[in-house]
Protein backbone atom coordinates (compact mmCIF):
# COMPACT_ATOMS: atom_id res chain seq x y z
CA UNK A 1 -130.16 63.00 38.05
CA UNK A 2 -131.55 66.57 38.53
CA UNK A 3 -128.47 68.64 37.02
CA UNK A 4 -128.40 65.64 34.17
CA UNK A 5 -132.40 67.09 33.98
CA UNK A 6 -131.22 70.23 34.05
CA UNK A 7 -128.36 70.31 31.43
CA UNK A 8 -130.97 68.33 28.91
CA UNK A 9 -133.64 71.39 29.58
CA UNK A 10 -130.97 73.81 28.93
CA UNK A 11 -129.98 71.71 25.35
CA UNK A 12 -133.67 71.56 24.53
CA UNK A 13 -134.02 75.46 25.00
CA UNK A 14 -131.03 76.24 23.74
CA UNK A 15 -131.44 74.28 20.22
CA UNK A 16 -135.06 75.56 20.06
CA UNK A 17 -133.61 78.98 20.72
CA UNK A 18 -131.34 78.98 17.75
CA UNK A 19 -133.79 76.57 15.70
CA UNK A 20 -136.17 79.72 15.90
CA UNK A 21 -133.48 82.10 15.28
CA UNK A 22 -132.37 80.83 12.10
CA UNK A 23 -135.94 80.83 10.61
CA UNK A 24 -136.28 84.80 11.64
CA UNK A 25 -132.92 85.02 9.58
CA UNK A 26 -134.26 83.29 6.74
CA UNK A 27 -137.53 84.58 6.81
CA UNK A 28 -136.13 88.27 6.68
CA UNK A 29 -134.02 87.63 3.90
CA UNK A 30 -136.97 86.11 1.79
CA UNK A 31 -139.09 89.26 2.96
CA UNK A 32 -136.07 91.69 1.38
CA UNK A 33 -135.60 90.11 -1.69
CA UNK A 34 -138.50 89.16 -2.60
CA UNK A 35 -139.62 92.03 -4.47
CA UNK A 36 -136.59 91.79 -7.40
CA UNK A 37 -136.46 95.48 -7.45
CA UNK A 38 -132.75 95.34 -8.30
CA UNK A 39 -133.49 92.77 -11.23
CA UNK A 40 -131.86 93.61 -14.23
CA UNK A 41 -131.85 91.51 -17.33
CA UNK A 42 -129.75 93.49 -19.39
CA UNK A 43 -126.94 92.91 -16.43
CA UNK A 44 -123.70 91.90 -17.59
CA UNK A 45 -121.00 89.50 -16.00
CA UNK A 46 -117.81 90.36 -15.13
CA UNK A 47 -116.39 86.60 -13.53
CA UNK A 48 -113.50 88.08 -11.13
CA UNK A 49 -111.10 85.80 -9.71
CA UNK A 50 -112.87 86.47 -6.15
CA UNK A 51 -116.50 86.76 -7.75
CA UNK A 52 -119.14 87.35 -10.52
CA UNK A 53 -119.54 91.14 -10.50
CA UNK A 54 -122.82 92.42 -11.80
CA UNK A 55 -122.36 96.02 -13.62
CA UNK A 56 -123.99 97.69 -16.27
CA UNK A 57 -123.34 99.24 -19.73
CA UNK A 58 -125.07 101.86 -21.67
CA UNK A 59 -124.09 104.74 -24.56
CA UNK A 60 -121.38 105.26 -26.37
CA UNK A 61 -118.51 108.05 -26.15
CA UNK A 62 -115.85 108.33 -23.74
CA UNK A 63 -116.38 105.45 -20.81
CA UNK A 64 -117.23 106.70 -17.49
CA UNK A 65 -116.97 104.20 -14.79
CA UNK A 66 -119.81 104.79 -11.57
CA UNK A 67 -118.90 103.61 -8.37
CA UNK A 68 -121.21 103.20 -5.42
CA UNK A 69 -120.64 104.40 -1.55
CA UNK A 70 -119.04 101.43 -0.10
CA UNK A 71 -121.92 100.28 2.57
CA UNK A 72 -123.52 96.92 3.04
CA UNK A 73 -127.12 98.72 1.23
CA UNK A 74 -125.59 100.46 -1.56
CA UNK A 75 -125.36 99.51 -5.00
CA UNK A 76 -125.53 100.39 -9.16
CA UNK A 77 -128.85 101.66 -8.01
CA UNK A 78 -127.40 104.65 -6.44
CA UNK A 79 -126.74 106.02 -9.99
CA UNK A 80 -130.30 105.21 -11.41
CA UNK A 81 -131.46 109.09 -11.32
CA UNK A 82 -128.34 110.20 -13.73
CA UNK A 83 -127.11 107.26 -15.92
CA UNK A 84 -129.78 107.36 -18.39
CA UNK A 85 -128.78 110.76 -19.22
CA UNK A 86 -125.06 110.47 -18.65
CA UNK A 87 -125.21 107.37 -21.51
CA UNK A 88 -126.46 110.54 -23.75
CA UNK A 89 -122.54 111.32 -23.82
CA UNK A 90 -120.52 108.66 -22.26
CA UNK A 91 -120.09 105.21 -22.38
CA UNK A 92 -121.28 104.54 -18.84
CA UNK A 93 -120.23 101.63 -16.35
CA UNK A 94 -121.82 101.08 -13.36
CA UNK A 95 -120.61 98.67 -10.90
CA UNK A 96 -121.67 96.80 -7.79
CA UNK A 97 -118.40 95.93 -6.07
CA UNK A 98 -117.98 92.56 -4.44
CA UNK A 99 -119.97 92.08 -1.47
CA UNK A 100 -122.04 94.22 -2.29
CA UNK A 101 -125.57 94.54 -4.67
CA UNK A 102 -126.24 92.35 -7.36
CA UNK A 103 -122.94 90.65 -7.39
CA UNK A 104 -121.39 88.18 -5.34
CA UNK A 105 -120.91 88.19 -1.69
CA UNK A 106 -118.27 85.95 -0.47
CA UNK A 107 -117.83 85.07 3.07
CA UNK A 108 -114.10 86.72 3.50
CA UNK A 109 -112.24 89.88 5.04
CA UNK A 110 -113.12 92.68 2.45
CA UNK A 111 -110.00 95.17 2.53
CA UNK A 112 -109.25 98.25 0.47
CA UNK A 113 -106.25 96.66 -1.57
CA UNK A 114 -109.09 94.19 -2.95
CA UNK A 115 -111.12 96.98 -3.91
CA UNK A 116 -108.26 98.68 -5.12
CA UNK A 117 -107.47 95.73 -7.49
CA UNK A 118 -111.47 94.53 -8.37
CA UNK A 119 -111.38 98.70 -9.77
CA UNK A 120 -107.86 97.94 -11.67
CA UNK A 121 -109.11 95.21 -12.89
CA UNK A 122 -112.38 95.61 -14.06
CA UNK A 123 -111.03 99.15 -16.24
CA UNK A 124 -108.53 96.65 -17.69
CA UNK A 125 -110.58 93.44 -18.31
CA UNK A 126 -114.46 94.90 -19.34
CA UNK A 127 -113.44 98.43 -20.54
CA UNK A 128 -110.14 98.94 -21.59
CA UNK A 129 -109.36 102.27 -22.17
CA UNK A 130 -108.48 105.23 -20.24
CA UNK A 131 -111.31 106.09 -17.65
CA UNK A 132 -112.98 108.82 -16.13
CA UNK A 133 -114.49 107.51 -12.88
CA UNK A 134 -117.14 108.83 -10.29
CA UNK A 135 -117.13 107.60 -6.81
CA UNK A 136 -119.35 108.52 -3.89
CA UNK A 137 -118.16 108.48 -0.28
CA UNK A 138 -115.92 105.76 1.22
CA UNK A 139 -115.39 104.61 -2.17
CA UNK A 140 -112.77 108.08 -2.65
CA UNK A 141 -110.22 105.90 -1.17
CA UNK A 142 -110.30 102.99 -3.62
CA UNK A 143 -110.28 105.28 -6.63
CA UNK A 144 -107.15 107.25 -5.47
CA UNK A 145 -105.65 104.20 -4.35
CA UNK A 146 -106.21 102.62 -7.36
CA UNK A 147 -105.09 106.06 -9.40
CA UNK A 148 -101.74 105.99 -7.51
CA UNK A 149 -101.42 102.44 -8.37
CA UNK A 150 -102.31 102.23 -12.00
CA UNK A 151 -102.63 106.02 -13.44
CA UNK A 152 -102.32 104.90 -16.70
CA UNK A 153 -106.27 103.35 -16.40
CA UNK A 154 -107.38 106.66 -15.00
CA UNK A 155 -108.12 110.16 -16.67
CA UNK A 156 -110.40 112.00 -15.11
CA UNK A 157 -112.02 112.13 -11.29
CA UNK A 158 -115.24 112.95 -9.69
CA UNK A 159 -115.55 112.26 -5.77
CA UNK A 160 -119.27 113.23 -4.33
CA UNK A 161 -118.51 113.92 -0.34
CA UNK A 162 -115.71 111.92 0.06
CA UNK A 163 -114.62 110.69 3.54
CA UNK A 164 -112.06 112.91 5.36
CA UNK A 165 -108.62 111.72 5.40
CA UNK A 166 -108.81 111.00 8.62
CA UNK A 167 -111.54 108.75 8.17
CA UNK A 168 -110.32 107.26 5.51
CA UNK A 169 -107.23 106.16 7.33
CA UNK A 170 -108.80 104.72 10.60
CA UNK A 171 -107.17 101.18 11.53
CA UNK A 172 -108.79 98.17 13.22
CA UNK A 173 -108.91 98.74 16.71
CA UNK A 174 -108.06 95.79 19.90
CA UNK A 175 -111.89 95.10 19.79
CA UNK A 176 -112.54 94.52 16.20
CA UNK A 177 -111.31 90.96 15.62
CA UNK A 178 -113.86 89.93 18.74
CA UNK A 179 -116.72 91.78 17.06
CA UNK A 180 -116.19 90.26 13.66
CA UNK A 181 -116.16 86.96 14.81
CA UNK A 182 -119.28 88.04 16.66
CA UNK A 183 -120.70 88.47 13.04
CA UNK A 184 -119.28 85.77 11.29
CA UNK A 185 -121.54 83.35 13.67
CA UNK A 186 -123.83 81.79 11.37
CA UNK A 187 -126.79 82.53 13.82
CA UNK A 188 -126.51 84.95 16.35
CA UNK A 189 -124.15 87.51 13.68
CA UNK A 190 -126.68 87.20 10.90
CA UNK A 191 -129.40 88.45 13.37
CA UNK A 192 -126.80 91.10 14.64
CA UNK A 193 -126.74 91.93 11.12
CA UNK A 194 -130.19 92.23 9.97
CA UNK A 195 -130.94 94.24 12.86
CA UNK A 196 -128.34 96.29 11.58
CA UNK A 197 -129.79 96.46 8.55
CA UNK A 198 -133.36 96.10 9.07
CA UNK A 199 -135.75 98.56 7.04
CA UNK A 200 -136.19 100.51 9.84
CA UNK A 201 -132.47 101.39 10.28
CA UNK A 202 -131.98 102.11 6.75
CA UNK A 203 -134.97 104.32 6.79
CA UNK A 204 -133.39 106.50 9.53
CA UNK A 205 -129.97 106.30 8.00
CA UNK A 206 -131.00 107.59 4.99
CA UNK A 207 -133.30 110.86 6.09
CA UNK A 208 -130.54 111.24 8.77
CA UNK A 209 -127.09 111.08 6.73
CA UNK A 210 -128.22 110.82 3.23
CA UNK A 211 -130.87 113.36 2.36
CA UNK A 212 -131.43 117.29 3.04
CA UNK A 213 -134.91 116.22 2.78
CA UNK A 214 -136.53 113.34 4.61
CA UNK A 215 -139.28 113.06 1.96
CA UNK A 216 -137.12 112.64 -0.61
CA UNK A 217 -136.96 109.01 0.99
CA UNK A 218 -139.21 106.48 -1.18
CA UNK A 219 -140.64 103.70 -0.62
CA UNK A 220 -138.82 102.07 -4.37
CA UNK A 221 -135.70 103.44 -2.92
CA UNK A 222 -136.12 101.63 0.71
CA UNK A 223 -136.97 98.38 -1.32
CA UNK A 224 -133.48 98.58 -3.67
CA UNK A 225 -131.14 99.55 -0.78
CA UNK A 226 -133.15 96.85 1.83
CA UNK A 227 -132.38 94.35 -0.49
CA UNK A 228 -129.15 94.86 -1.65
CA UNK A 229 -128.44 94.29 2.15
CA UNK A 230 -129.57 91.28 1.79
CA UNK A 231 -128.91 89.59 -1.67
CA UNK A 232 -126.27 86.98 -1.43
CA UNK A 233 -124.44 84.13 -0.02
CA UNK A 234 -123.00 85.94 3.53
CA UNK A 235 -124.18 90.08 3.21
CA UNK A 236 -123.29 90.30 6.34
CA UNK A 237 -118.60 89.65 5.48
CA UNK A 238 -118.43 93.47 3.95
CA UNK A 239 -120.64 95.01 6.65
CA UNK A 240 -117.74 93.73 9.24
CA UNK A 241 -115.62 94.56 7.34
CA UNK A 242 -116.32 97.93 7.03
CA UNK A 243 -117.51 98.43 10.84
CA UNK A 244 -114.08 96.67 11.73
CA UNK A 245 -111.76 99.44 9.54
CA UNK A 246 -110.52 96.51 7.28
CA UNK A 247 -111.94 98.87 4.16
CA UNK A 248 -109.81 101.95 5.22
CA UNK A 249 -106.50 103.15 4.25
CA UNK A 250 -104.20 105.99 4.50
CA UNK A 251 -104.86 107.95 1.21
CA UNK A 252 -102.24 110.81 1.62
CA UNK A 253 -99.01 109.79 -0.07
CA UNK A 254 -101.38 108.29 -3.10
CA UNK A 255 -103.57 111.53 -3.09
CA UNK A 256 -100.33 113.85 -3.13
CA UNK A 257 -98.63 112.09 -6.12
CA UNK A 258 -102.20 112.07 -8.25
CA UNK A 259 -101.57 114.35 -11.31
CA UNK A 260 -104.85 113.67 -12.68
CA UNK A 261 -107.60 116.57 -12.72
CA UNK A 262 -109.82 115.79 -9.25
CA UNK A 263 -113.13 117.73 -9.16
CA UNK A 264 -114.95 117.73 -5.39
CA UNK A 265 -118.60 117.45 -5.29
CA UNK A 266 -120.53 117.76 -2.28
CA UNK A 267 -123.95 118.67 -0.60
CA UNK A 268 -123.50 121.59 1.53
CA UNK A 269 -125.83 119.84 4.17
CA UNK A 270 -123.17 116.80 4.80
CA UNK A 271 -121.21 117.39 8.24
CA UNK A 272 -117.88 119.20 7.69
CA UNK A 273 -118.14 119.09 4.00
CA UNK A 274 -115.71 122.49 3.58
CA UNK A 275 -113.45 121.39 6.12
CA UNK A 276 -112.69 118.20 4.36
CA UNK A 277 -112.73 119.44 0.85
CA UNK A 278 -110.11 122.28 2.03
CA UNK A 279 -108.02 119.21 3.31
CA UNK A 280 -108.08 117.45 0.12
CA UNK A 281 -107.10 120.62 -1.38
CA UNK A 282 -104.24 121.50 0.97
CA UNK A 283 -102.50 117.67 0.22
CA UNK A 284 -103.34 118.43 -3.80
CA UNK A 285 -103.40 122.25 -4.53
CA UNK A 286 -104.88 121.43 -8.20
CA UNK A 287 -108.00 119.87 -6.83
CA UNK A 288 -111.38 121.82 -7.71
CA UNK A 289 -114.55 121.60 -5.85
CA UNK A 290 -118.42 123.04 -5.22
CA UNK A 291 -121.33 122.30 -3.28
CA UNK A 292 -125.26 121.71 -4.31
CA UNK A 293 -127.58 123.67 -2.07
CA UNK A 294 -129.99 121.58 0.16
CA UNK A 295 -128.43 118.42 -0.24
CA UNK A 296 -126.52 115.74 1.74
CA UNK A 297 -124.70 112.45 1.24
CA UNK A 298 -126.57 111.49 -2.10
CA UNK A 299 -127.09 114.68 -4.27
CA UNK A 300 -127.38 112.26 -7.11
CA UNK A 301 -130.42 110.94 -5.94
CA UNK A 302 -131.47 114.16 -4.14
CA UNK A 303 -130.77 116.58 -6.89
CA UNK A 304 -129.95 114.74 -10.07
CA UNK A 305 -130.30 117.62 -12.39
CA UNK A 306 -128.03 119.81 -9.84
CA UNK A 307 -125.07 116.49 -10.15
CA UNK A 308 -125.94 116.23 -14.21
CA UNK A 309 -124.93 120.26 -14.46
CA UNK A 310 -121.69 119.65 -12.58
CA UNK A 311 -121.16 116.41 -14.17
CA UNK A 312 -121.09 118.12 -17.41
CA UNK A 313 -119.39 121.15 -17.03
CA UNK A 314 -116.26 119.32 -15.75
CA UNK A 315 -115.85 116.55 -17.84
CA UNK A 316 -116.70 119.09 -21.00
């Protein structure tokens, strides 16, 4: 009678426990989102086979296709400071890839070759011509994947701070199965994640990796990148995703065999910035690069004016 006592207590607690957990979870996601800073109503729809992909269009000219960093916060936002002026000249895209943003989050194994073909795809199916395309940190690999893949799509290419190759080429390891289907628990994963992801972790991340300058670090730009995190049906699939290596790929072989022009952009604060751009250079002896003074991961946002100048005088 006393263990059948016991094992009811421990039911009662334990369905309490996670009865209380879920509301945290669902109260934090109403707190993010509740702002609609991302709102946009002159979005436009592009319905992938996987998902509805939010992006924007603006201009007219050449196109120019803007793709974020590939993290669970980032989104078209990340482009806000220079697309207005960039629509001056260009026909300009900018895109929030599946899983991420505005667009729709899927509860499945994000990889690179999906990226690779949502990219394809999207040049083909929304702008069909001939692109130049600018892509910010783990996002490199998907653009030269997708190059090597489909060059015809691709003219020109911008990468600001790319991810080394070794990075870039990192595999799951024995643990990461066990740790995504830690975060694929509908409970206890989606607290792991919005820990994770919590404002207060994005606020360090950001003045830590992202900007020379802490200050630089709004409060409107906390608000977009908090809730992208947590806009959606399951956030929380390309966060594993990425953390688990499923996102990486070796970019060598595809990198070699690009004859397109590559231009290099980086802040001269991020870690090992010259040592990776002089890798990228040694696989593809035609690649051209520079750094912006007192920046980091995000000169775009950090120095717009600085990324606008650079912008311009290579795709001129």
């Amino acid at each position: 009678m006393k263990t059948r006592n016991k094992l009811l207590t421990l039911l009662i607690l334990s369905a309490g426990a996670a009865t209380a957990t879920a509301l945290i979870n669902k109260a934090v996601k109403i707190s993010a989102t509740s702002k609609n800073v991302l709102s946009d109503p002159e979005s436009l729809c592009y319905k992938w086979r996987l998902g509805n992909i939010h992006y924007t269009k603006a201009g007219t000219g050449k196109p120019l296709l803007l793709v974020h960093d590939l993290t669970p916060s980032s989104s078209g936002y990340e482009w806000t400071a220079i697309a207005g002026r960039l629509a001056e000249t260009y026909t300009v895209y900018t895109i929030d890839l599946l899983g991420c943003g505005r667009s729709e989050k899927p509860n499945l194994t994000y990889t690179n070759y999906l990226y690779v073909q949502l990219i394809s795809d999207f040049i083909k199916s929304e702008i069909g011509h001939r692109t130049d395309v600018i892509a910010t940190g783990a996002s490199t690999a998907l653009a030269v994947m997708a190059c090597g893949n489909s060059p015809e799509l691709f003219d020109r290419l911008m990468f600001i701070n790319p991810d080394s190759l070794l990075a870039c080429s990192q595999v799951s390891g024995r643990h990461a199965k066990l740790y995504k289907f830690m975060l694929d628990l509908p409970i206890a994963g989606t607290l792991l994640y919005h820990i994770a992801t919590s404002r207060k972790s994005l606020t360090e991340e950001l003045k830590a990796t992202c900007f020379y300058n802490p200050y630089m670090v709004r409060t409107s730009m906390l608000d977009a990148y908090h809730e992208a995190a947590h806009l959606g049906e399951s956030p929380k699939s390309v966060y594993a995703s990425v953390r688990c290596h499923y996102t990486k790929c070796n970019i060598v072989n595809a990198l070699k065999k690009i004859d397109n022009s590559i231009y290099l952009l980086g802040g001269d604060g991020e870690e090992s910035i010259q040592e990776r751009f002089d890798e990228y250079k040694e696989i593809n002896p035609i690649i051209e690069y520079s750094l912006i003074a007192n920046t980091k991961h995000l000169p775009q946002l950090e120095k717009p004016g600085e990324v606008l100048k650079a912008i311009q005088t290579y795709f001129s």
